[in-house]
C-alpha atoms as a PDB file:
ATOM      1  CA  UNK A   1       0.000   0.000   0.000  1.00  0.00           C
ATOM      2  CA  UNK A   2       1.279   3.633  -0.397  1.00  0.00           C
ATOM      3  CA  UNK A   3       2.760   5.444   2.439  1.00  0.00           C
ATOM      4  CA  UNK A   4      -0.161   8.028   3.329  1.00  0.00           C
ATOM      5  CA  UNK A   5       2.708  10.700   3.872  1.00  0.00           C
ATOM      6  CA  UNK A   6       3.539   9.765  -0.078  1.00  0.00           C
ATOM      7  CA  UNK A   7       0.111  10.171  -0.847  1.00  0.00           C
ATOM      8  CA  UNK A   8      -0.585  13.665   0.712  1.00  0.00           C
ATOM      9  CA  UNK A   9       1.816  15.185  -1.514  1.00  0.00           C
ATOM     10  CA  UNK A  10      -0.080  13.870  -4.421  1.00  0.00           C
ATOM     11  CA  UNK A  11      -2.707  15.820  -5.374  1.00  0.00           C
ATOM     12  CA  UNK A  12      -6.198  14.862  -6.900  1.00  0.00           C
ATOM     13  CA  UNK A  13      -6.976  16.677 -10.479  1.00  0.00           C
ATOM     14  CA  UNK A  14      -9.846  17.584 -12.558  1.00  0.00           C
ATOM     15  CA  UNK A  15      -9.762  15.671 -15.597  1.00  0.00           C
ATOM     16  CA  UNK A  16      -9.987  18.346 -19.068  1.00  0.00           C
ATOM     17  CA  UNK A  17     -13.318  17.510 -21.486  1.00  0.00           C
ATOM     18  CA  UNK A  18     -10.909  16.241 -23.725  1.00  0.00           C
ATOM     19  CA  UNK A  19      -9.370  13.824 -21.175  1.00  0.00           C
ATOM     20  CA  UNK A  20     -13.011  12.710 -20.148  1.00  0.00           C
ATOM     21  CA  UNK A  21     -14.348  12.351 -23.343  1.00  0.00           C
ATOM     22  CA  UNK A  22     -11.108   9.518 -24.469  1.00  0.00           C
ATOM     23  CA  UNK A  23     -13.213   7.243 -22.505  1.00  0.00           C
ATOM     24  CA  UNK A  24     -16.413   7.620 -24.090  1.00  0.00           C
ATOM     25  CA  UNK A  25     -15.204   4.634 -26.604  1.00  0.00           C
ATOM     26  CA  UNK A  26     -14.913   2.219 -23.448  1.00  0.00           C
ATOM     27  CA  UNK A  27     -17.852   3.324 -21.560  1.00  0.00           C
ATOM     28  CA  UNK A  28     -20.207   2.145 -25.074  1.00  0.00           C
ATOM     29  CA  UNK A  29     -17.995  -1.080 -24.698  1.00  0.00           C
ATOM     30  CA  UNK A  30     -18.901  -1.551 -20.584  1.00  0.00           C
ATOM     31  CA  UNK A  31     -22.967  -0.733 -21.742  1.00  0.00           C
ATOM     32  CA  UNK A  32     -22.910  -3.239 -24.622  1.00  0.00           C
ATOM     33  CA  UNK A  33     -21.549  -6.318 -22.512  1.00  0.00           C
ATOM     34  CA  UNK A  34     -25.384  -6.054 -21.248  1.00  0.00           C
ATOM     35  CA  UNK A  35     -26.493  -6.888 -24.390  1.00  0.00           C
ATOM     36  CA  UNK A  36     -27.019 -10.205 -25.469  1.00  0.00           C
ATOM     37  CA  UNK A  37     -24.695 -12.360 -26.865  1.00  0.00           C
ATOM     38  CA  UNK A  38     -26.208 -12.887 -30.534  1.00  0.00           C
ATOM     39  CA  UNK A  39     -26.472  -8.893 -30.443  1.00  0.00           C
ATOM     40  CA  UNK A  40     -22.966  -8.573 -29.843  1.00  0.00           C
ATOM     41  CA  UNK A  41     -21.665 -10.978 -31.619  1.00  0.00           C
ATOM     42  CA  UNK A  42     -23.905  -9.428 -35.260  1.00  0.00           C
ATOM     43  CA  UNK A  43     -22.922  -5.992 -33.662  1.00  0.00           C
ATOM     44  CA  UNK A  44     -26.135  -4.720 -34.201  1.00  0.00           C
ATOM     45  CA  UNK A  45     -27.394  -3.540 -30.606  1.00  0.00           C
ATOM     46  CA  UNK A  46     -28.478  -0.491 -30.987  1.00  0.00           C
ATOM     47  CA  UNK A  47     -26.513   2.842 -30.081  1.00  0.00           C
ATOM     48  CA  UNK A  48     -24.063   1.687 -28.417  1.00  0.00           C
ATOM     49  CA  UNK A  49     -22.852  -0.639 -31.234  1.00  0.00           C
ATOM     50  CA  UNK A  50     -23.134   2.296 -33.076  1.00  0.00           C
ATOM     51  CA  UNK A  51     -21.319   4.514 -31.106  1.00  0.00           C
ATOM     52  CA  UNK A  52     -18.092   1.666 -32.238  1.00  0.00           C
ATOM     53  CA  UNK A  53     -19.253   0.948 -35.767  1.00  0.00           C
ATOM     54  CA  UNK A  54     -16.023  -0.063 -36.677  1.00  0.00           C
ATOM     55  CA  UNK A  55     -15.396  -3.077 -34.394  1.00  0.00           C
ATOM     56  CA  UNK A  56     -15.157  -6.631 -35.460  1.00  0.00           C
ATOM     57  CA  UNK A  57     -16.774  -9.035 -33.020  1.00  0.00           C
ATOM     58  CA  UNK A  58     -15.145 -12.423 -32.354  1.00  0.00           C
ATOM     59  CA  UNK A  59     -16.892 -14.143 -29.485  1.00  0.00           C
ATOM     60  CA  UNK A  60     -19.479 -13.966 -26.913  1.00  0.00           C
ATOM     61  CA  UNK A  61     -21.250 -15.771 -24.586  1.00  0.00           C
ATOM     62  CA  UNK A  62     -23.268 -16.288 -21.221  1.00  0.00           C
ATOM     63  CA  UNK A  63     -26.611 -16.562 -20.303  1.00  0.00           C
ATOM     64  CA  UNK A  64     -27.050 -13.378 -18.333  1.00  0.00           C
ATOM     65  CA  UNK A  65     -28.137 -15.555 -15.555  1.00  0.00           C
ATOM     66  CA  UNK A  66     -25.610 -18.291 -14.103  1.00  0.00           C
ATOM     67  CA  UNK A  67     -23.150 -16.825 -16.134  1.00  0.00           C
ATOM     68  CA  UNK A  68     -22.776 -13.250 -16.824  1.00  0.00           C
ATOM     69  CA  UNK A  69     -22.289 -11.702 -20.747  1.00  0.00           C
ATOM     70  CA  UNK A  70     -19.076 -11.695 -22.180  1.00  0.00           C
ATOM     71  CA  UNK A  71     -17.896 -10.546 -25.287  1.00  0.00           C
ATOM     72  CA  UNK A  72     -14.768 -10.108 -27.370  1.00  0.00           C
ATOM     73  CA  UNK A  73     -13.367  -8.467 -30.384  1.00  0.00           C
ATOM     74  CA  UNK A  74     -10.995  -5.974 -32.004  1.00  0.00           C
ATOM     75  CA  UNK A  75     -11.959  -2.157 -32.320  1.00  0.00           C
ATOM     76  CA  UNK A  76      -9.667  -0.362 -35.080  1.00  0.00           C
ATOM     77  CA  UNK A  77      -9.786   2.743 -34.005  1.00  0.00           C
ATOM     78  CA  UNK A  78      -8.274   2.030 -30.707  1.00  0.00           C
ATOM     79  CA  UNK A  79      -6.025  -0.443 -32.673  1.00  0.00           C
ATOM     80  CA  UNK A  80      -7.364  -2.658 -29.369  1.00  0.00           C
ATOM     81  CA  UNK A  81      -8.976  -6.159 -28.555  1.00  0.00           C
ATOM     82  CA  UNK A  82     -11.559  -5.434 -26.486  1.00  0.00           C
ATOM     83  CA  UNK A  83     -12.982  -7.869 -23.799  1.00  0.00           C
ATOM     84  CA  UNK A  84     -16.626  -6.980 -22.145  1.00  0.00           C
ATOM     85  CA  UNK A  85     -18.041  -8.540 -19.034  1.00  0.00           C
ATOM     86  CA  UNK A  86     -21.597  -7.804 -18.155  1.00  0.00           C
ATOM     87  CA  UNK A  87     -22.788  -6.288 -14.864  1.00  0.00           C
ATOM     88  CA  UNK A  88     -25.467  -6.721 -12.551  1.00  0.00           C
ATOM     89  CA  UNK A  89     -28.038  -3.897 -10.836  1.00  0.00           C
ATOM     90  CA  UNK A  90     -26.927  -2.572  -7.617  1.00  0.00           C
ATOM     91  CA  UNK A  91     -29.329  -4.734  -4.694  1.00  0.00           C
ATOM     92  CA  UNK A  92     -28.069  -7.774  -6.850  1.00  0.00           C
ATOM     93  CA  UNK A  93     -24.746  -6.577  -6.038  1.00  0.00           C
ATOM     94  CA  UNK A  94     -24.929  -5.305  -3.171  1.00  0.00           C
ATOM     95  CA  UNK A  95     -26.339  -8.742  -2.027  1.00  0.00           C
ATOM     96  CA  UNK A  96     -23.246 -10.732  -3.404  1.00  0.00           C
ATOM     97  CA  UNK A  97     -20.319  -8.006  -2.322  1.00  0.00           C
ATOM     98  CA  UNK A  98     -22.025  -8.192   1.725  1.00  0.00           C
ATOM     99  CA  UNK A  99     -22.591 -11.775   1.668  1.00  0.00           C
ATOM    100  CA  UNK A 100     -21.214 -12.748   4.869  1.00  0.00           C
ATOM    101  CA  UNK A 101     -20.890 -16.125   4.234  1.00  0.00           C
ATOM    102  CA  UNK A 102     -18.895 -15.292   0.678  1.00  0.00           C
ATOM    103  CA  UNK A 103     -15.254 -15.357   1.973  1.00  0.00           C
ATOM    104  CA  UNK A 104     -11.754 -14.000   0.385  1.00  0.00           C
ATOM    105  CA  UNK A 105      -9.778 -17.353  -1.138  1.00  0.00           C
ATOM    106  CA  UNK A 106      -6.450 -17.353  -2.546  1.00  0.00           C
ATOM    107  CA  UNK A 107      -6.443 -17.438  -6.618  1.00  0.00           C
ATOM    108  CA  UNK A 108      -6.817 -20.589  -8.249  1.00  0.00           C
ATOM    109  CA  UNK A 109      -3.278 -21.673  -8.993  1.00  0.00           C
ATOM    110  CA  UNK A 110      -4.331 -22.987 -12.546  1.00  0.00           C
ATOM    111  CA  UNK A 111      -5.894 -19.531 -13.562  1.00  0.00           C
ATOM    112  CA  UNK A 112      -3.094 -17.230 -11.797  1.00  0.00           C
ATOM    113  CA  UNK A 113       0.420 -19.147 -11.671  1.00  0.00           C
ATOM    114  CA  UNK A 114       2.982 -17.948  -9.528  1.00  0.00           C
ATOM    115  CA  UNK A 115       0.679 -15.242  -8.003  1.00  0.00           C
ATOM    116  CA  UNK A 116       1.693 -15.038  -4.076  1.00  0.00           C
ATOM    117  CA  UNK A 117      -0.497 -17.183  -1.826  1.00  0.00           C
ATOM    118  CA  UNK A 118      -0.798 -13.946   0.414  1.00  0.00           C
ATOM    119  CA  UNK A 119      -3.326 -12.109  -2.399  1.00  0.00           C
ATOM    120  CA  UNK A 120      -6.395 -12.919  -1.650  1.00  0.00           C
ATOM    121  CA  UNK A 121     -10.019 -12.150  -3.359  1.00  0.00           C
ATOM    122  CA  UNK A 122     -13.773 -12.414  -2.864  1.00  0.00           C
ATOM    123  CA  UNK A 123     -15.097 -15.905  -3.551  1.00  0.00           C
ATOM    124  CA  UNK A 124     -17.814 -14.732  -5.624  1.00  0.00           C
ATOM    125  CA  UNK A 125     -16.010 -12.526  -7.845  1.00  0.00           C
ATOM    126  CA  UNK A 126     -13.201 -15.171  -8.149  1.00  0.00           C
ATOM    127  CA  UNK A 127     -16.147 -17.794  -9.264  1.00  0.00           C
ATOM    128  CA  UNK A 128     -18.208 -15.937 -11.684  1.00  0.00           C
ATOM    129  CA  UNK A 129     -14.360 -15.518 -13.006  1.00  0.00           C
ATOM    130  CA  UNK A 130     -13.319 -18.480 -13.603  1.00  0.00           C
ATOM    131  CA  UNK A 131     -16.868 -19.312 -15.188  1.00  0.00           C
ATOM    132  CA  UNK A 132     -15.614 -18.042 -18.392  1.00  0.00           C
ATOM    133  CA  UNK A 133     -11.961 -17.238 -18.264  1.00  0.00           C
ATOM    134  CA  UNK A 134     -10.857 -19.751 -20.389  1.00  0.00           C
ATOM    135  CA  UNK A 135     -13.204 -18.975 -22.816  1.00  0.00           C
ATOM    136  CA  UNK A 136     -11.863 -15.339 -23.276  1.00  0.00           C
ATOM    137  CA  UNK A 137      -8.159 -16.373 -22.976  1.00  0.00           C
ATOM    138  CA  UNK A 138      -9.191 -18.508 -25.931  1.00  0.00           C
ATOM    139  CA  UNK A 139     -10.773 -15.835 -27.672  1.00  0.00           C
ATOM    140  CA  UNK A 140      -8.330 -13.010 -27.165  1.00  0.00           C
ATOM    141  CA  UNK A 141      -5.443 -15.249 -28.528  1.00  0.00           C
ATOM    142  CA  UNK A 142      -7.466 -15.868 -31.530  1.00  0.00           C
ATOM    143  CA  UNK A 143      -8.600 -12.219 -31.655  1.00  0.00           C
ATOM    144  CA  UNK A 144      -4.580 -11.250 -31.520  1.00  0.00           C
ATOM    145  CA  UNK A 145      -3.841 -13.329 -33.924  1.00  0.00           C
ATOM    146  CA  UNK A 146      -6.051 -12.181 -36.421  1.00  0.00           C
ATOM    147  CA  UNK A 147      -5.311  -8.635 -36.373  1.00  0.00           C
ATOM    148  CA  UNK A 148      -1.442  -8.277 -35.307  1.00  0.00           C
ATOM    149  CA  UNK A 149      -3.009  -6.517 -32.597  1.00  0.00           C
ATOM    150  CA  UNK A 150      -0.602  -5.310 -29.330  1.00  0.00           C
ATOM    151  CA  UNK A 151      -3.180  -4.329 -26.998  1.00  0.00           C
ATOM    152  CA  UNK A 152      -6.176  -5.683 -25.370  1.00  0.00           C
ATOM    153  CA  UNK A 153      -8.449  -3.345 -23.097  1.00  0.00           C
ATOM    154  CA  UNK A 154     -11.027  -5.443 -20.555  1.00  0.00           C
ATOM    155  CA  UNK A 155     -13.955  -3.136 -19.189  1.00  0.00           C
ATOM    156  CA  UNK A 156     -16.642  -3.371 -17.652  1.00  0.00           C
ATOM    157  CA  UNK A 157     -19.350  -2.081 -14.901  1.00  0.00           C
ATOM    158  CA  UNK A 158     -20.503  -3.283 -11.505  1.00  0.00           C
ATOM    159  CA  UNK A 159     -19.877  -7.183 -11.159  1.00  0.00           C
ATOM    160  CA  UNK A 160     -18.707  -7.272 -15.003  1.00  0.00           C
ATOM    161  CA  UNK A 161     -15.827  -4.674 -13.590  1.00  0.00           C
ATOM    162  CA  UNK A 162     -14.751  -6.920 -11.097  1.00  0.00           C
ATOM    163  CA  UNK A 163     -14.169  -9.585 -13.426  1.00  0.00           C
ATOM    164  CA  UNK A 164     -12.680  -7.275 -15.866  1.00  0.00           C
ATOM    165  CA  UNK A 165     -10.237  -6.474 -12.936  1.00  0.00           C
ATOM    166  CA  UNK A 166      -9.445 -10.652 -12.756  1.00  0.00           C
ATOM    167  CA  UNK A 167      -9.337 -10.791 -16.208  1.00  0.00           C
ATOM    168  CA  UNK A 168      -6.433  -8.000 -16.200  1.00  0.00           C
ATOM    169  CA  UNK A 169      -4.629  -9.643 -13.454  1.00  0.00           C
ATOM    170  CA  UNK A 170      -5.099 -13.378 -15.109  1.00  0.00           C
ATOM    171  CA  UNK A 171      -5.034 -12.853 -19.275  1.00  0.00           C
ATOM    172  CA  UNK A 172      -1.403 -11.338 -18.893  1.00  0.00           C
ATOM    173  CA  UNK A 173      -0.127 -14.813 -16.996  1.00  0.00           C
ATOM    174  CA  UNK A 174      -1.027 -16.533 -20.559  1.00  0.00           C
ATOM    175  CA  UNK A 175      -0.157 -13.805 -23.164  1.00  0.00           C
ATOM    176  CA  UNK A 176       2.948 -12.306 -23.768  1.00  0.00           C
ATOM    177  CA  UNK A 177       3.770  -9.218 -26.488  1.00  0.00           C
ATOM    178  CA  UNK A 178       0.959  -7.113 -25.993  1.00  0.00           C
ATOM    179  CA  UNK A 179      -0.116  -4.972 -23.288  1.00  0.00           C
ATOM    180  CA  UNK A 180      -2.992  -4.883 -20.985  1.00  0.00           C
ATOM    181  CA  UNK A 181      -5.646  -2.034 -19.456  1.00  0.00           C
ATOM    182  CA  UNK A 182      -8.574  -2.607 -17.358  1.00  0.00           C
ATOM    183  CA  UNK A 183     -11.064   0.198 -17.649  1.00  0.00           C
ATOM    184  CA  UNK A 184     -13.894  -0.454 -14.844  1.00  0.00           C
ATOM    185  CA  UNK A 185     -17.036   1.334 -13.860  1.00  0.00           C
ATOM    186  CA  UNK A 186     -19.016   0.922 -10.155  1.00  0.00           C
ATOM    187  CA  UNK A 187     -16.149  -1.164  -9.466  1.00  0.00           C
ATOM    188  CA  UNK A 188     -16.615  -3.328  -6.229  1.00  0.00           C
ATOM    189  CA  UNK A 189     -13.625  -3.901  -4.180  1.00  0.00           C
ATOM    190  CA  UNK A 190     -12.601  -7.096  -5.228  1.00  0.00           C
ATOM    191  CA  UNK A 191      -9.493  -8.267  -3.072  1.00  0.00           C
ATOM    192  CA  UNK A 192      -7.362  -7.480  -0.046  1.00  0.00           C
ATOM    193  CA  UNK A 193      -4.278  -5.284   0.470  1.00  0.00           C
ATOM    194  CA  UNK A 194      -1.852  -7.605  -1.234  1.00  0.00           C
ATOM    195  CA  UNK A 195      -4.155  -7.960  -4.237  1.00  0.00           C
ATOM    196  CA  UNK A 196      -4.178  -4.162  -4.681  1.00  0.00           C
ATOM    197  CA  UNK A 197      -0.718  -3.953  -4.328  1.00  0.00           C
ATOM    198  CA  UNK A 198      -0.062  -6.132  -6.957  1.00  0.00           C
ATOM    199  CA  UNK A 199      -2.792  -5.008  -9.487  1.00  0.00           C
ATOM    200  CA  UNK A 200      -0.724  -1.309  -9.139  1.00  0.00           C
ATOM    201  CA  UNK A 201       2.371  -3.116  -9.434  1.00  0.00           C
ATOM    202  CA  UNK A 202       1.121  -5.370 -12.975  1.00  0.00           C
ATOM    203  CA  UNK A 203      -1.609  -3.961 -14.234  1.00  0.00           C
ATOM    204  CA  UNK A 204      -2.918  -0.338 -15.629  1.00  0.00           C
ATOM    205  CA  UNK A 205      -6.557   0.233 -14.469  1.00  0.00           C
ATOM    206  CA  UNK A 206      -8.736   3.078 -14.021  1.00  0.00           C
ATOM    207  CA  UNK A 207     -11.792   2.411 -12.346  1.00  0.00           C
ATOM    208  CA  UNK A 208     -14.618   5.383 -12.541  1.00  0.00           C
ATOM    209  CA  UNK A 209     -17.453   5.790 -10.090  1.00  0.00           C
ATOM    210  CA  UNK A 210     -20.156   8.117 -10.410  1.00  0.00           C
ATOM    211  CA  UNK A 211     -21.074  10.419  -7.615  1.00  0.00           C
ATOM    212  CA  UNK A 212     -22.772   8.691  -4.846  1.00  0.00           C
ATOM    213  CA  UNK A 213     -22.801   5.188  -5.946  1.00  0.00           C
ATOM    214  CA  UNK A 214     -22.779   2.939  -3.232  1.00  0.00           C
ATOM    215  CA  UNK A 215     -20.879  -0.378  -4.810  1.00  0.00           C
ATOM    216  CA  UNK A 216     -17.120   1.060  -4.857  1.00  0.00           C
ATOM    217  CA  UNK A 217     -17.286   0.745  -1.162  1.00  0.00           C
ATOM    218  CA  UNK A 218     -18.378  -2.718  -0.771  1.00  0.00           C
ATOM    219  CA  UNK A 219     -16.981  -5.330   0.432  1.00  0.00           C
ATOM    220  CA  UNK A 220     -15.680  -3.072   3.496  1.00  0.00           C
ATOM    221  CA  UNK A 221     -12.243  -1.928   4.425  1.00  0.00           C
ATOM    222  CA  UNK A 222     -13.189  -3.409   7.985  1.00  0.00           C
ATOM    223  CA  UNK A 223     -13.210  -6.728   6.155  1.00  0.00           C
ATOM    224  CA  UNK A 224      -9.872  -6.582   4.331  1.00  0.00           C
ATOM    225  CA  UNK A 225     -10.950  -5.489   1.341  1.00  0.00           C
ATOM    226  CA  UNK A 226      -8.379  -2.669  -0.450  1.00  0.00           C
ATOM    227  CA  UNK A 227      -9.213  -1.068  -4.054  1.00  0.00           C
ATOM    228  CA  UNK A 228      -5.701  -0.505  -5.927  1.00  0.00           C
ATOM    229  CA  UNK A 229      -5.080   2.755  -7.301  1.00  0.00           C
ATOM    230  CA  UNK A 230      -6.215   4.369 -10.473  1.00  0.00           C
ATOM    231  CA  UNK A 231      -9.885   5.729  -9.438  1.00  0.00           C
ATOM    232  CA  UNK A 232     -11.763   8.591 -10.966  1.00  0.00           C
ATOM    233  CA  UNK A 233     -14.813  10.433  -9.038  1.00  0.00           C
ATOM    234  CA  UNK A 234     -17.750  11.804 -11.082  1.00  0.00           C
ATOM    235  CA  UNK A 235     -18.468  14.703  -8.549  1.00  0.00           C
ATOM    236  CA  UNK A 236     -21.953  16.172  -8.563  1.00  0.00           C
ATOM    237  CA  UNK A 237     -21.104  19.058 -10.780  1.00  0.00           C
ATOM    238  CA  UNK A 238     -20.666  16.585 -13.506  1.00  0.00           C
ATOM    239  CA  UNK A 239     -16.378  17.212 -13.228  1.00  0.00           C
ATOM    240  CA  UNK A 240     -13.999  14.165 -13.235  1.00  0.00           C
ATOM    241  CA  UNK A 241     -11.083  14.078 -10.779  1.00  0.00           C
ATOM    242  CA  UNK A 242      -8.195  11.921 -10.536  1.00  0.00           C
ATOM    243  CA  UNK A 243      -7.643  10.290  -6.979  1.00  0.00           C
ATOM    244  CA  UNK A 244      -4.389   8.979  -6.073  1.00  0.00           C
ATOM    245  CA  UNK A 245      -4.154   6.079  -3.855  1.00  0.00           C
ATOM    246  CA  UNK A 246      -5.663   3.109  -2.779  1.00  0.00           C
ATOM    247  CA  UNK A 247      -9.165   4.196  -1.636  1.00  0.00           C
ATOM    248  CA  UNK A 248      -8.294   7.865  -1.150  1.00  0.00           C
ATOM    249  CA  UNK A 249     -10.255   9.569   1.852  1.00  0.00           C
ATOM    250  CA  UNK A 250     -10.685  12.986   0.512  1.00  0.00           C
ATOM    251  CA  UNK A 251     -14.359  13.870  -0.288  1.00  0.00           C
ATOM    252  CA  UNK A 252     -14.076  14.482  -3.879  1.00  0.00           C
ATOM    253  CA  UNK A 253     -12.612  10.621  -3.947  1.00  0.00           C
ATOM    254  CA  UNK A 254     -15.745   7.876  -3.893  1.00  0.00           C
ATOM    255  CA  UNK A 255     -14.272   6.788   0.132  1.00  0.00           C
ATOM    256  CA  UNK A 256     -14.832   9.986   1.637  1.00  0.00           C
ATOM    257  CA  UNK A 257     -17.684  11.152  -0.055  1.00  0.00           C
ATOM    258  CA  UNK A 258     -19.346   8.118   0.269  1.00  0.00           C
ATOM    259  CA  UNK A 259     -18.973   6.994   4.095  1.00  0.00           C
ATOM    260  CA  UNK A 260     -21.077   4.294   4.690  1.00  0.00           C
ATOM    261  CA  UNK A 261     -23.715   2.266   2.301  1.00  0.00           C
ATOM    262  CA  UNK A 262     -26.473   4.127   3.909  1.00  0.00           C
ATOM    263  CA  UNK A 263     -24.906   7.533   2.214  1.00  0.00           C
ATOM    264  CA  UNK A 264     -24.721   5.831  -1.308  1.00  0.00           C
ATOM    265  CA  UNK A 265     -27.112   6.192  -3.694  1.00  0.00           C
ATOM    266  CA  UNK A 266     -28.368   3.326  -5.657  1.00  0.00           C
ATOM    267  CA  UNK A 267     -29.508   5.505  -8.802  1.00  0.00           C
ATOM    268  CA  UNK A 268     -25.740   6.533  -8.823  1.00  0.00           C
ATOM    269  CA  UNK A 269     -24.577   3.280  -9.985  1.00  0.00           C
ATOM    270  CA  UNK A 270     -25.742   2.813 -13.753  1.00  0.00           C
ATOM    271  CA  UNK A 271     -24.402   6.129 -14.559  1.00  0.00           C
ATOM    272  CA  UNK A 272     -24.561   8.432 -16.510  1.00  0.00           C
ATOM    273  CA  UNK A 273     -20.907   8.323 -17.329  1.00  0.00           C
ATOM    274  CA  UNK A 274     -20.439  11.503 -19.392  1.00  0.00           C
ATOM    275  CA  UNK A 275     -24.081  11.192 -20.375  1.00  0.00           C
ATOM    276  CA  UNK A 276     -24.141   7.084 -21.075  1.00  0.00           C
ATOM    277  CA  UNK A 277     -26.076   4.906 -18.527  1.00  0.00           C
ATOM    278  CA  UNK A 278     -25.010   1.506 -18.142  1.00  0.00           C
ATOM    279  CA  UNK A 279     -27.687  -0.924 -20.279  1.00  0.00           C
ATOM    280  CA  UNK A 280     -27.931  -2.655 -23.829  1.00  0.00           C
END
C-alpha cells in the first residue's frame, strides 16, 4: 500500500473535457456487454454498437443468468482487442459483495500461476471468473492473432468490472507481447491489500465511479478489502477528478464522499458516465 505521507503530496486533479471524453469509446464497450450475446456478436445492438461501428466481433457468450455476458473483439480505431463482461443492478450486487458467508480465497493456482499465496479475493467474484476465463483467454489469442493486434483493453461495470479487474490480473499470466488495461465502472472492491498492491504493481486500471454510488465501497475496508489505485470520481457538478491512492479519503474521492452504504445512492450506480447509462 502507499505510504499516506507519499500520498498527501499527491494531489487529486480535474480531468480536461478532452481527457473525459477519451473514454467515451470504453464506456459504449462496458454498456454493450449487457447486451445479449447474438447482439454482440452481429454488432447490431443499438446505439451503443453504433457509437463503435467499426469493431469486429469475435466471441461472446453467457446466459445473463448463471453466467454473466461476455464478449470479445478488435476495435480499429483504438487499434485494441476489447474484452466486455456484463454487470449486474446494484441490490443484486450489493447482495453478493455483503454476503457474509462469501469469503476472500487465494487465486486458483491454474488460472493465476505464480501469483503469491498472500493475495487474496472475494469468492464470488473469483467464481463468476473463472466461469468463463478460459473462454476469453481462448478468444483473445485468436482475436490477436487475427489482427497483429498489441493491446487488449477489458472493461466493464458493476460485477462485469470486477471480473474485468481478474481478467487484467489473469489474461497477462497466458499472453505475452501485448499490453494490458482494465477500464472499470461501479467497481466493487474485489481483493485485499496484497491484491491491490499487486494489481498497481502489474496492471494499468482506471476504475470510474459516479457520484454517490454505493458499490465502490463494498466489500468493506473493515473486512480486508483494499481497491488498488487508479480511481476517478464523477463529482456532482458533472467534473472528473483523478484520486491517487488506494481508496483515497478525501471527499471528492468515492471513500470519503461516500462513508457508509447508507450515504450511497443506488440511482448513482448505472451512470450516466459523461451522459451514457449503463444498459444494452
Amino acid at each position: 500500500a502507499l505510504d499516506p505521507s507519499l500520498l498527501k503530496r499527491q494531489s487529486i486533479t480535474a480531468l480536461t473535457t478532452a481527457q473525459i471524453t477519451t473514454y467515451r469509446p470504453y464506456t459504449h464497450f462496458a454498456s454493450t456487454a449487457y447486451c445479449k450475446p447474438s447482439n454482440t456478436l452481429a454488432w447490431n445492438c443499438g446505439s451503443n454498437c453504433l457509437a463503435n461501428a467499426d469493431f469486429i466481433p469475435v466471441a461472446s457468450g453467457g446466459d445473463g443468468s448463471s453466467v454473466q455476458f461476455w464478449y470479445v473483439g478488435y476495435s480499429p480505431s483504438l487499434a485494441s482487442v476489447i474484452v466486455g463482461h456484463q454487470g449486474t443492478d446494484t441490490s443484486k450486487m450489493s447482495a453478493i459483495a455483503t454476503d457474509a458467508a462469501a469469503v476472500r480465497k487465494k487465486l486458483d493456482s491454474t488460472l493465476f500461476p505464480g501469483v503469491s499465496s498472500s493475495v487474496t479475493v472475494h469468492d464470488g467474484f473469483a467464481s463468476e471468473h473463472a466461469k468463463t476465463a478460459n473462454l476469453v483467454l481462448a478468444a483473445v489469442k485468436t482475436t490477436i492473432s487475427a489482427h497483429s493486434a498489441k493491446k487488449v483493453t477489458m472493461v466493464g461495470h458493476s460485477l462485469g468490472a470486477a471480473i474485468a479487474l481478474l481478467d487484467g490480473v489473469f489474461l497477462p499470466l497466458h499472453i505475452s507481447g501485448v499490453s494490458f488495461q482494465t477500464i472499470g465502472y461501479g467497481m466493487p472492491r474485489v481483493g485485499n491489500d496484497d491484491f491491490a498492491d499487486y494489481v498497481d504493481a502489474h496492471l494499468n486500471i482506471v476504475h470510474i465511479n459516479n457520484k454517490e454510488d454505493l458499490v465502490p465501497i463494498i466489500p468493506g475496508r473493515l473486512l480486508g478489502y483494499h481497491h488498488p489505485a487508479g480511481e476517478i470520481h464523477i463529482q456532482d457538478s458533472g467534473a472528473w477528478v483523478s484520486c491517487p491512492g488506494q481508496d483515497n479519503t478525501s471527499n471528492q474521492c468515492t471513500v470519503g464522499d461516500v462513508g457508509n452504504i447508507l450515504e450511497g445512492s443506488t440511482s448513482d450506480h448505472s451512470g450516466p458516465y459523461d451522459g451514457i447509462t449503463m444498459d444494452c
